[in-house]
Each structure stands twice: as C-alpha cells, then as structure tokens.
Protein backbone atom coordinates (compact mmCIF):
# COMPACT_ATOMS: atom_id res chain seq x y z
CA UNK A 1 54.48 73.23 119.76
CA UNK A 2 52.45 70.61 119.03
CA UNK A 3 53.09 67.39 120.41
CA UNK A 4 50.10 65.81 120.03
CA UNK A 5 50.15 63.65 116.95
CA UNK A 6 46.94 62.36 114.85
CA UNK A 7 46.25 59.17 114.74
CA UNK A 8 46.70 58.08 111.23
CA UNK A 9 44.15 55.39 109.81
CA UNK A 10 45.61 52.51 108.29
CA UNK A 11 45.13 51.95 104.31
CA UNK A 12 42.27 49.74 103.78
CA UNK A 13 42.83 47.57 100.88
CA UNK A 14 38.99 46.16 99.12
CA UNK A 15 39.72 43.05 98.39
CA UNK A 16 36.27 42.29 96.43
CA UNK A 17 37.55 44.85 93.63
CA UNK A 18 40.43 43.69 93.02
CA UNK A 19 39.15 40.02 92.98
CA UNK A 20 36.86 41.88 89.65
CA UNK A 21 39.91 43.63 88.37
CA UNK A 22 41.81 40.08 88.04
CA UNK A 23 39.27 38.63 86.78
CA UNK A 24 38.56 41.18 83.92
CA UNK A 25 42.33 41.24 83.62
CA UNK A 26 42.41 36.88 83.05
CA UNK A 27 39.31 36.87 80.72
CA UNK A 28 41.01 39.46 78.42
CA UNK A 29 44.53 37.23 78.56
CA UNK A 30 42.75 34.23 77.88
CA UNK A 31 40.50 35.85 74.90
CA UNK A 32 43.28 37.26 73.59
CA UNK A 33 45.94 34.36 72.91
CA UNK A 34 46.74 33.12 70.27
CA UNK A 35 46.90 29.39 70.86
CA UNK A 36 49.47 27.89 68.70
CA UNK A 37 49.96 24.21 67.38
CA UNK A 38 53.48 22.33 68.45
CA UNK A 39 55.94 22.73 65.58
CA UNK A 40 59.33 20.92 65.70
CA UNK A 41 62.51 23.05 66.94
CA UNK A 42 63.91 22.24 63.37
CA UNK A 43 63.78 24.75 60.50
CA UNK A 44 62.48 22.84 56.86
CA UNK A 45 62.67 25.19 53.55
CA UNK A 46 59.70 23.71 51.57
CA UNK A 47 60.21 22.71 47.88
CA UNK A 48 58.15 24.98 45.48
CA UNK A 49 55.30 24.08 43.63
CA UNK A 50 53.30 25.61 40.38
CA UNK A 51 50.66 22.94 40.38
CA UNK A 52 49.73 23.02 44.56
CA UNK A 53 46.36 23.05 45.83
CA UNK A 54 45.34 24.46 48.86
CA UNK A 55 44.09 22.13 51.26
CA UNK A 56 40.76 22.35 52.81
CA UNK A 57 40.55 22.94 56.85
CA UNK A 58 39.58 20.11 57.88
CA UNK A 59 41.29 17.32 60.50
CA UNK A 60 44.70 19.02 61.87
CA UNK A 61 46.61 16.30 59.91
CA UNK A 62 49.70 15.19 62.09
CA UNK A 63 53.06 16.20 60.14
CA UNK A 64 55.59 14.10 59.37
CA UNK A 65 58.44 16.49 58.92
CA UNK A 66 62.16 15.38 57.29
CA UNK A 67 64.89 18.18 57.72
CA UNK A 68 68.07 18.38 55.60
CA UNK A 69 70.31 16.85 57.91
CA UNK A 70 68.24 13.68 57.93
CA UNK A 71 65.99 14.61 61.24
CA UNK A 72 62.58 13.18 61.34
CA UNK A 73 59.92 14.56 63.86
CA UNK A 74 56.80 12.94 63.89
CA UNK A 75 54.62 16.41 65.30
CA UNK A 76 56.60 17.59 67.78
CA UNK A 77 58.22 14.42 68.81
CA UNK A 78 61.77 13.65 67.17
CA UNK A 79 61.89 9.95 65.75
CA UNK A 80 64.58 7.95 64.24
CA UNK A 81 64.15 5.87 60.85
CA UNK A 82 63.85 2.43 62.83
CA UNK A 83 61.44 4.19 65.62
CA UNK A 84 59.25 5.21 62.33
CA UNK A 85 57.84 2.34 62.09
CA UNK A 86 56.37 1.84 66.11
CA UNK A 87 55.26 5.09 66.27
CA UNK A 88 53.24 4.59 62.62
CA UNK A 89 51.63 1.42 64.13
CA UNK A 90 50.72 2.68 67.09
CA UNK A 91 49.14 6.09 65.55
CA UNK A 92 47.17 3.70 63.07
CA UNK A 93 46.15 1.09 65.71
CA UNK A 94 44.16 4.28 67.49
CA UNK A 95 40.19 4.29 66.76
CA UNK A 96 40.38 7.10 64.91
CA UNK A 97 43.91 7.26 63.44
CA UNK A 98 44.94 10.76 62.24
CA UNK A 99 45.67 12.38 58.98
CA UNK A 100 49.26 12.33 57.63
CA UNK A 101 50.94 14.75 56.23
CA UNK A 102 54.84 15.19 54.37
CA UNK A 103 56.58 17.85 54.88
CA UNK A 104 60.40 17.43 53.47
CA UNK A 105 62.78 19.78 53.11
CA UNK A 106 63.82 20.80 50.01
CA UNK A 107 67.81 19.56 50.30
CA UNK A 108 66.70 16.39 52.14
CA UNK A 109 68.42 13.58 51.11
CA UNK A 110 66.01 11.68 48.25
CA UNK A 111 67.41 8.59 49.92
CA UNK A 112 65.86 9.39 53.09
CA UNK A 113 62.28 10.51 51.61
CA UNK A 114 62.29 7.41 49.71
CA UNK A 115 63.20 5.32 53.08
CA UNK A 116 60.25 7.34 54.92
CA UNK A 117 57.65 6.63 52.42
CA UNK A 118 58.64 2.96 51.84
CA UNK A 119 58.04 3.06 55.73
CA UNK A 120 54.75 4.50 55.24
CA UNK A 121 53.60 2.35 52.80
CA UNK A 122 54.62 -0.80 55.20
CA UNK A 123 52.85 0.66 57.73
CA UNK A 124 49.78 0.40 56.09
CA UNK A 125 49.35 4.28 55.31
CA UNK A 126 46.73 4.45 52.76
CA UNK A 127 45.18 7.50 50.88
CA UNK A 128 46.17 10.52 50.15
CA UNK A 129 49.31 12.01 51.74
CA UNK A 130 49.46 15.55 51.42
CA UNK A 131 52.59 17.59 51.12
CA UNK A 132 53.39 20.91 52.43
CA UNK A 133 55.03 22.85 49.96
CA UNK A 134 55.79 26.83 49.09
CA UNK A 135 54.07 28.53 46.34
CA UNK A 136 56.34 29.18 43.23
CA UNK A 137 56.60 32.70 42.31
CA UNK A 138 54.59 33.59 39.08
C-alpha cells in the first residue's frame, strides 16, 4: 500500500507564445478580409443596357439608389424626396464634393426618377452622372 502520494506540478501556461500565436492568428484575419463598401438593405434590379461602358476605377462615386417602391438611399443612408435636396447641398458644399452616381431600379416609377433628377439638377449637380446598369445578353 502506498499511501504516499506525488506531488503533482501544476500546468505552467507560457504566456509569451501564445501572445505570438494571437498575433499570427490577428495578422492573418486582418489580411484576409474582405473589406466591403456599405450598400443599402434594399434590393434594385438594374435596367439592361447594349450600349454601356464600363466605368474606369477611379473616385468611389457615392450612389444615389431609387428602389421600386419609391425608396431613395443616398449610400447607405435612406432619404426622402424633400430630405434630397439638404443632403445634395450639404454633400456639394464639402471641399471636395463626391462623385454621383444613379442607380434606379428598373420598375421604379418614371415619375420618381424624373423628380430625383429635377432635384439634382437644382442642386447644382453638374457633369456627368453615371448610371449603374446590367449588361444585356448578346
């Protein structure tokens, strides 16, 4: 009989390694993601077009999307028709105002596109406006 028991050690945990693991583990998260632009929570089936260009990366232009059920989100941030307007002025009075771009749904109400780009053009919005739309099957 042995009644005498060892003295077990207790577990030793190195800090300084796993301090290296987390940080190999971070660096490959951060490498890794893909970092994604904000898109509005609404769905918009583009109108096809035969005759579009692709657009050059350049400037992120800032979207100006109009759904089917007359939604407008201005990037990411939901306006109304009347709001349009502020939000446009305040955008262009900026130092460097950003790039527009339309991006209207295919059943959008023609009313309503007409309403946003009389808005636009109030606003002062000059240039080009570029539009996002599908390619047309050959």
């Amino acid at each position: 009989m042995n009644f005498f028991t060892r003295r077990r050690q207790k577990p030793e945990v190195i800090i300084v390694s796993l301090i290296d693991i987390f940080a190999i583990l971070l660096i490959f998260v951060i490498v890794t993601t893909t970092f994604k632009s904000e898109t509005p929570a609404v769905t918009i089936k583009l109108p096809e077009s035969k005759t579009a260009v692709v657009a050059e990366h350049g400037d992120e232009a800032l979207k100006l999307s109009i759904s089917e059920k007359k939604e407008l989100f201005l990037g990411a941030k939901k306006v109304s028709l009347n709001e349009l307007r502020g939000e446009l002025d305040k955008l262009l009075a900026l130092p460097h105002p950003p790039k527009l771009a339309l991006a209207a749904d295919e059943r959008a109400p023609v009313g309503t596109l007409i309403a946003v780009l009389d808005i636009l053009k109030q606003a002062g919005v000059k240039g080009d406006l570029a539009a996002f739309t599908d390619r047309a099957a050959p």
